[in-house]
N, C-alpha and C. Protein backbone atom coordinates (compact mmCIF):
# COMPACT_ATOMS: atom_id res chain seq x y z
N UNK A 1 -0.87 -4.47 -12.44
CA UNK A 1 0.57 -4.32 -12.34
C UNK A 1 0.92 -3.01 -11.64
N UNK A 2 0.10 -2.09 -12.07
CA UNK A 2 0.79 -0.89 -11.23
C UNK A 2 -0.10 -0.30 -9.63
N UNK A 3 -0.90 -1.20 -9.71
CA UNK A 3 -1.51 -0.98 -8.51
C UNK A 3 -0.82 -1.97 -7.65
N UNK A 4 0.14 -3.32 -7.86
CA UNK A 4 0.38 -3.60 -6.93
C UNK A 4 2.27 -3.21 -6.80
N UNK A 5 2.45 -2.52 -7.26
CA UNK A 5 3.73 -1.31 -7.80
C UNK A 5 3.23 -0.73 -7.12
N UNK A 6 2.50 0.40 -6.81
CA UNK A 6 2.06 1.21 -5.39
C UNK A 6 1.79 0.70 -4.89
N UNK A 7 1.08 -0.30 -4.44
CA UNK A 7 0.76 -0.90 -3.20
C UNK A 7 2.02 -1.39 -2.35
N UNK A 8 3.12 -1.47 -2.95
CA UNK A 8 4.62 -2.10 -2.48
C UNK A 8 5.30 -1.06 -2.44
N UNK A 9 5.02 0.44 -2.64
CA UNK A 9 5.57 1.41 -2.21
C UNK A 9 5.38 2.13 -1.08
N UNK A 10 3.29 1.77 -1.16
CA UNK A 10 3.40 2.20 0.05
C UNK A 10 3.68 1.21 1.46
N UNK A 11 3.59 -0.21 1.16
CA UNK A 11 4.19 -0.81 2.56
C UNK A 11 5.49 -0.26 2.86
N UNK A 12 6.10 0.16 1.93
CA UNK A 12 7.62 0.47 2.33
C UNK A 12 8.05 1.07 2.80
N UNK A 13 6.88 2.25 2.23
CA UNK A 13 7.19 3.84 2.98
C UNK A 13 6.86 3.69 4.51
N UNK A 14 5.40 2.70 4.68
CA UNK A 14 5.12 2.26 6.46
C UNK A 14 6.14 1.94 6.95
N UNK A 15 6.73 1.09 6.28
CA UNK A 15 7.81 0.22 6.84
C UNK A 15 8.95 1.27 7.82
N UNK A 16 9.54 1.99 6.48
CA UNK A 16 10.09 3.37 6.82
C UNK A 16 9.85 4.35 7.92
N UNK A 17 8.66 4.67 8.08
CA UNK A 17 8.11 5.58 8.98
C UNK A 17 7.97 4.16 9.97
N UNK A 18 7.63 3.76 10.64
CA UNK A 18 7.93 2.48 11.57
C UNK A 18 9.18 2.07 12.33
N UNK A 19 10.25 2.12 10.75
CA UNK A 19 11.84 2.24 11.63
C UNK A 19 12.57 3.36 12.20
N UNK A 20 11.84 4.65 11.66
CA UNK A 20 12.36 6.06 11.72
C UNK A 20 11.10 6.17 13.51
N UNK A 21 10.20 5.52 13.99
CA UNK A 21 9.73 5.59 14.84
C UNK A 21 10.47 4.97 16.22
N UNK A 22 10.69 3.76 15.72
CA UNK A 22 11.59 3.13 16.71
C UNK A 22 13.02 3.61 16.79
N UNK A 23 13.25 4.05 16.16
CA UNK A 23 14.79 5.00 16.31
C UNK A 23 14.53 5.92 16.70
N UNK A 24 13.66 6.91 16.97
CA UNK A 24 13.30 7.86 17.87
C UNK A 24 13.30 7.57 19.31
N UNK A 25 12.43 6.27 19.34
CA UNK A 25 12.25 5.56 20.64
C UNK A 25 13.63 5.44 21.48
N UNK A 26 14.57 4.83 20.23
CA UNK A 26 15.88 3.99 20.92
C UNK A 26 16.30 5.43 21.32
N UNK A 27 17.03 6.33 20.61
CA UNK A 27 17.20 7.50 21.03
C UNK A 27 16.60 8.26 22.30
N UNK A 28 15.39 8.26 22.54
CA UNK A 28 14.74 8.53 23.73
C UNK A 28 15.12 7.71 24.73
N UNK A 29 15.43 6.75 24.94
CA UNK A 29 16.28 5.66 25.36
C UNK A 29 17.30 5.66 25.77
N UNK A 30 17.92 6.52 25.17
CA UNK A 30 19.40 6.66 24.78
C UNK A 30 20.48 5.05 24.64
N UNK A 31 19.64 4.05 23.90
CA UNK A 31 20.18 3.38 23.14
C UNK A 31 20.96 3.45 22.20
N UNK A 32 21.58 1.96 22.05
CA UNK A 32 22.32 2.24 20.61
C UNK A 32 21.72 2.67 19.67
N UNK A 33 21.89 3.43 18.35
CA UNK A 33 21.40 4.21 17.62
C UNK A 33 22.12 3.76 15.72
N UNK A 34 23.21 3.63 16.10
CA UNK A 34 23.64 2.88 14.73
C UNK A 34 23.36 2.19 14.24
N UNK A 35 22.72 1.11 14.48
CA UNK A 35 22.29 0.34 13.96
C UNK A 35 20.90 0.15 13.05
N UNK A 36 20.54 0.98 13.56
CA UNK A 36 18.67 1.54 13.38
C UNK A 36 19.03 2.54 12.69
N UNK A 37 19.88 3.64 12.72
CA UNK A 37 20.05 4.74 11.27
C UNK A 37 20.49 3.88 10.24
N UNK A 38 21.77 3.33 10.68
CA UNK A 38 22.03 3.20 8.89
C UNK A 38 20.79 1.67 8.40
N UNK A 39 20.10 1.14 9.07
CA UNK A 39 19.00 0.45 8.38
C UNK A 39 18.05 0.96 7.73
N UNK A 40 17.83 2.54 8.38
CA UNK A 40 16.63 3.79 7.53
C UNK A 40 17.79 4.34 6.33
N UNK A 41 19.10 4.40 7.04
CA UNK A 41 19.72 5.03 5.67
C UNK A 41 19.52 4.04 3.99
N UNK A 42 19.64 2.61 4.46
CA UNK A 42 19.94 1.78 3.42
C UNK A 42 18.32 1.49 2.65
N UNK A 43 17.37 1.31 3.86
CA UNK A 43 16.04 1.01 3.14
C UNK A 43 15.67 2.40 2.75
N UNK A 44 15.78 4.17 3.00
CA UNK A 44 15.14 5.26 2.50
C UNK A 44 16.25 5.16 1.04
N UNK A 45 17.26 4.86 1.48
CA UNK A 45 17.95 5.03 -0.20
C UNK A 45 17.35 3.76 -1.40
N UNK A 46 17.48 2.83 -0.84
CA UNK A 46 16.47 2.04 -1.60
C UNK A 46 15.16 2.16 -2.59
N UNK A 47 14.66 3.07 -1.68
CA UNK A 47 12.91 3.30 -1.54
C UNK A 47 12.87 4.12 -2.49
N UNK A 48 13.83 5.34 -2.36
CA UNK A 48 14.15 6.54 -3.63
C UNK A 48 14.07 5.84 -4.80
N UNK A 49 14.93 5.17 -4.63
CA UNK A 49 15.35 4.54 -6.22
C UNK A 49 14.29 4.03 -6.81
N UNK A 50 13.73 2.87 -5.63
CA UNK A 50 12.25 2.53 -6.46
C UNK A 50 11.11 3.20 -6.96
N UNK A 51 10.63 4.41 -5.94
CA UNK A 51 10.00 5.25 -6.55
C UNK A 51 10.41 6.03 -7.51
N UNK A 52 11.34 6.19 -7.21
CA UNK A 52 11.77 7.04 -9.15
C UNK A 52 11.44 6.27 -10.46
N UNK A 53 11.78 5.01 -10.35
CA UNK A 53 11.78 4.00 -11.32
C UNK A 53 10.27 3.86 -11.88
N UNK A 54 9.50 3.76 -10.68
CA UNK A 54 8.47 3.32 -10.78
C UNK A 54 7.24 4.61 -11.32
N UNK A 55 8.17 5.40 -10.62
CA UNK A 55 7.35 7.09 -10.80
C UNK A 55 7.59 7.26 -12.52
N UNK A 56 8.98 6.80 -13.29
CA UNK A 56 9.18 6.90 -14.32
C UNK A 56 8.63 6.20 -15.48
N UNK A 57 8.21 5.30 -14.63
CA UNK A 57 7.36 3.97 -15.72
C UNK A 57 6.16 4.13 -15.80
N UNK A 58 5.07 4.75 -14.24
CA UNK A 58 4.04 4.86 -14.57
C UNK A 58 3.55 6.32 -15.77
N UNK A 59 4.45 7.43 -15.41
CA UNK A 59 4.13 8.50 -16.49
C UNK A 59 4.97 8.66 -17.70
N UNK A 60 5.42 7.10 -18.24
CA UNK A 60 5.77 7.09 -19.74
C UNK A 60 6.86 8.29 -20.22
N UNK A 61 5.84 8.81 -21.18
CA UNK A 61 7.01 9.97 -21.57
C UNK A 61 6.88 11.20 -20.92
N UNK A 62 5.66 11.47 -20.17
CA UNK A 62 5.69 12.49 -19.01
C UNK A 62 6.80 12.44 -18.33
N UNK A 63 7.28 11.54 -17.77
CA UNK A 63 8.27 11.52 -16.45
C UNK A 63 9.23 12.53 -16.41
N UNK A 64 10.00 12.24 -17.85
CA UNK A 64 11.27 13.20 -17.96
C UNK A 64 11.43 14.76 -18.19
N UNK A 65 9.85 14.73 -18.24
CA UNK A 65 9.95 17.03 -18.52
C UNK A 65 10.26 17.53 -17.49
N UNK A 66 11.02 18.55 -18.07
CA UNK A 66 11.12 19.36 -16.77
C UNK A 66 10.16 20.25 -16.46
N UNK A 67 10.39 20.80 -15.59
CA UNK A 67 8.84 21.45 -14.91
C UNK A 67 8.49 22.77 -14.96
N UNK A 68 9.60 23.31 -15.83
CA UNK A 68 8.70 24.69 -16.69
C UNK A 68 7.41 24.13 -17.76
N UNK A 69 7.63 22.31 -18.40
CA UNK A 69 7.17 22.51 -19.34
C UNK A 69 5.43 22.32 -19.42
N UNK A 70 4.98 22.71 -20.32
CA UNK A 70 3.27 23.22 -20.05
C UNK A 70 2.53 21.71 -19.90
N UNK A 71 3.47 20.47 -20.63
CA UNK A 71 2.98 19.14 -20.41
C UNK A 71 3.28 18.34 -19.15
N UNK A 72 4.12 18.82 -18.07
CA UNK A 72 5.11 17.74 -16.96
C UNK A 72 3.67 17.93 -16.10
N UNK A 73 3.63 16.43 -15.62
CA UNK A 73 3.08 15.89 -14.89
C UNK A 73 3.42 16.08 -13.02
N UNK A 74 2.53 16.15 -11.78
CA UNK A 74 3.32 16.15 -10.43
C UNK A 74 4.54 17.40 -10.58
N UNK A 75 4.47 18.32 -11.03
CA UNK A 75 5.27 19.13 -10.96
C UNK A 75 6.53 19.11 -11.15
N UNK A 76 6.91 17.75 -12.12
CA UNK A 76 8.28 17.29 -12.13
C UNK A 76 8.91 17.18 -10.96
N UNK A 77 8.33 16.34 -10.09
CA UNK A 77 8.55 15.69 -8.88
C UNK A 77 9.20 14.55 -9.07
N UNK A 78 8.67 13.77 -9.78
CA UNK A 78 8.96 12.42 -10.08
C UNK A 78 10.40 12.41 -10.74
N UNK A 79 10.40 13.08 -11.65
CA UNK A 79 11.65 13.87 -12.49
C UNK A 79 12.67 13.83 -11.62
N UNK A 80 12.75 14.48 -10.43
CA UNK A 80 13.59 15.11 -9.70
C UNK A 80 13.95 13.90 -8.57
N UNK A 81 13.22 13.31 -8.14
CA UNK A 81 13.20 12.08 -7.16
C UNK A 81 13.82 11.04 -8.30
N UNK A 82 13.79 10.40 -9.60
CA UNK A 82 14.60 9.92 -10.36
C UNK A 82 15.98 10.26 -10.43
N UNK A 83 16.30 11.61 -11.00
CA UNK A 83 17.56 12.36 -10.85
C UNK A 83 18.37 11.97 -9.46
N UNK A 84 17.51 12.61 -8.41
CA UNK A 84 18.78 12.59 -7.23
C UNK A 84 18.26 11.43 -6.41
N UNK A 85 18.06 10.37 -7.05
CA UNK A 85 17.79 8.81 -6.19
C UNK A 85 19.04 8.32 -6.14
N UNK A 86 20.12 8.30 -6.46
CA UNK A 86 21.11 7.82 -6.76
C UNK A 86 21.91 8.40 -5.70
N UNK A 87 21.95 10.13 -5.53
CA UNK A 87 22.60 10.42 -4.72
C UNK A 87 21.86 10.11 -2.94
N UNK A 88 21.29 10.03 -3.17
CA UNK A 88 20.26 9.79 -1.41
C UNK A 88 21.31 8.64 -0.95
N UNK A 89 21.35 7.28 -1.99
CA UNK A 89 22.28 6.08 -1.05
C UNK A 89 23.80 6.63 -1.26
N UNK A 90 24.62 7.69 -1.80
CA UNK A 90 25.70 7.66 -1.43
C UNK A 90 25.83 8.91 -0.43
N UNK A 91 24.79 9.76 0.00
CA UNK A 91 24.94 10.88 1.02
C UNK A 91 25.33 10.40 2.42
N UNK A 92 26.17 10.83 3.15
CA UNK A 92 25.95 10.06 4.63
C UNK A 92 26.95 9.28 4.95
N UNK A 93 27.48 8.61 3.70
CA UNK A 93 28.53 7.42 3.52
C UNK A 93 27.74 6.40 2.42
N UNK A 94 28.56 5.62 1.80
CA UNK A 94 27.48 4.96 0.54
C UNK A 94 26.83 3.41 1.35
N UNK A 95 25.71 2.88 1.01
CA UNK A 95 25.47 1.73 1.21
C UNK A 95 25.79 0.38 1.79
N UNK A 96 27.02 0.57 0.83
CA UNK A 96 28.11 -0.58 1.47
C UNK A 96 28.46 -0.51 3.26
N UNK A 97 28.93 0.94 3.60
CA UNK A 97 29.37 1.15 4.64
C UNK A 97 28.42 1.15 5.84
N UNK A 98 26.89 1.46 5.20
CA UNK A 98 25.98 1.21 6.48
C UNK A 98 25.79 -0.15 6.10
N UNK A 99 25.99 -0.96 5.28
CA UNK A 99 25.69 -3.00 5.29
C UNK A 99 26.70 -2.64 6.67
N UNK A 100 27.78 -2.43 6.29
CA UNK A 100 28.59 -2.99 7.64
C UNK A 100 28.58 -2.50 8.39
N UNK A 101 28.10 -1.65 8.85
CA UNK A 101 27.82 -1.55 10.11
C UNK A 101 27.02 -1.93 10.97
N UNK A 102 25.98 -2.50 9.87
CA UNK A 102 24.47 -3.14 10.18
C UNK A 102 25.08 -4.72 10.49
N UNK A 103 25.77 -5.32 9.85
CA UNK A 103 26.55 -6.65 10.18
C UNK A 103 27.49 -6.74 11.29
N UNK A 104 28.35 -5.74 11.52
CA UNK A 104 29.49 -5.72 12.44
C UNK A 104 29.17 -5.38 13.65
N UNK A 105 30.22 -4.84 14.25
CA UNK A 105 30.16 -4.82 15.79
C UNK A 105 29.12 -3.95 16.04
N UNK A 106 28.23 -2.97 15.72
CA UNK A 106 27.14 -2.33 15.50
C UNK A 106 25.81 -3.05 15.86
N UNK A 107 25.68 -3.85 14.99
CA UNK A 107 24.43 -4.46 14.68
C UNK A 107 24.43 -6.29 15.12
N UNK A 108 24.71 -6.98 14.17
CA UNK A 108 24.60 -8.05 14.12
C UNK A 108 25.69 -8.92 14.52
N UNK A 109 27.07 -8.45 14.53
CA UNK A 109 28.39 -8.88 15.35
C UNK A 109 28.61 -10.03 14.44
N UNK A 110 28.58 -9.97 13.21
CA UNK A 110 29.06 -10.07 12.21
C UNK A 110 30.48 -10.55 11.94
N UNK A 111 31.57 -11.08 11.61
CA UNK A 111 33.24 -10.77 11.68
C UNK A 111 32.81 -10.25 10.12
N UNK A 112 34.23 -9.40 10.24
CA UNK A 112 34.20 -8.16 8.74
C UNK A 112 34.26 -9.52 7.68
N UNK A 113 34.40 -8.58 6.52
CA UNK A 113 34.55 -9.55 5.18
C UNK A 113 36.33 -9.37 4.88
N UNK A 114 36.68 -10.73 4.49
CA UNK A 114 38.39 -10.30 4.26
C UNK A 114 38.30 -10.04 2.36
């Protein structure tokens, strides 16, 4: 179970570094570019969340110390990537707003939602 819990973190993170590659590209390009950020914005905010979750489940009651304490595990990394996972998808603009842009005239040409 938790090996294939990392194993699905790390395709994701490839995944990630893959789209953050080709958006370099498009940019070098000087392509459109919106469309390809807010898809890294929506899958890196995603990705947070899961690793926190997952970071929180695999070290039990470790997860939640903070990192003065003589027992915290990863330096209360995991801790901290839990905490501000939440804020990563609303930094930037929240979620919702890169879906649509990723659907609309941006991306996929979409008609809005009424």
């Amino acid at each position: 179970m938790i090996r294939s819990r990392l194993a699905q973190l790390a395709i994701d993170i490839e995944v990630g570094m893959n789209m953050g590659h080709e958006l370099t590209w498009m940019a070098a390009k000087e392509l459109p570019t919106v469309k390809g950020s807010s898809q890294i914005k929506v899958h890196g905010g995603n990705l947070c969340q899961r690793l926190g979750n997952v970071g929180q489940q695999i070290l039990g009651l470790y997860g939640p110390l903070e990192e003065d304490s003589k027992w915290v595990k990863l330096g209360g990394r995991i801790r901290h990537t839990y905490i501000s996972a939440l804020s990563f998808t609303i930094a930037g603009g929240t979620t919702e707003t890169s879906k649509n842009h990723i659907a609309g005239r941006f991306g996929l040409g979409l008609p809005k939602q009424v």
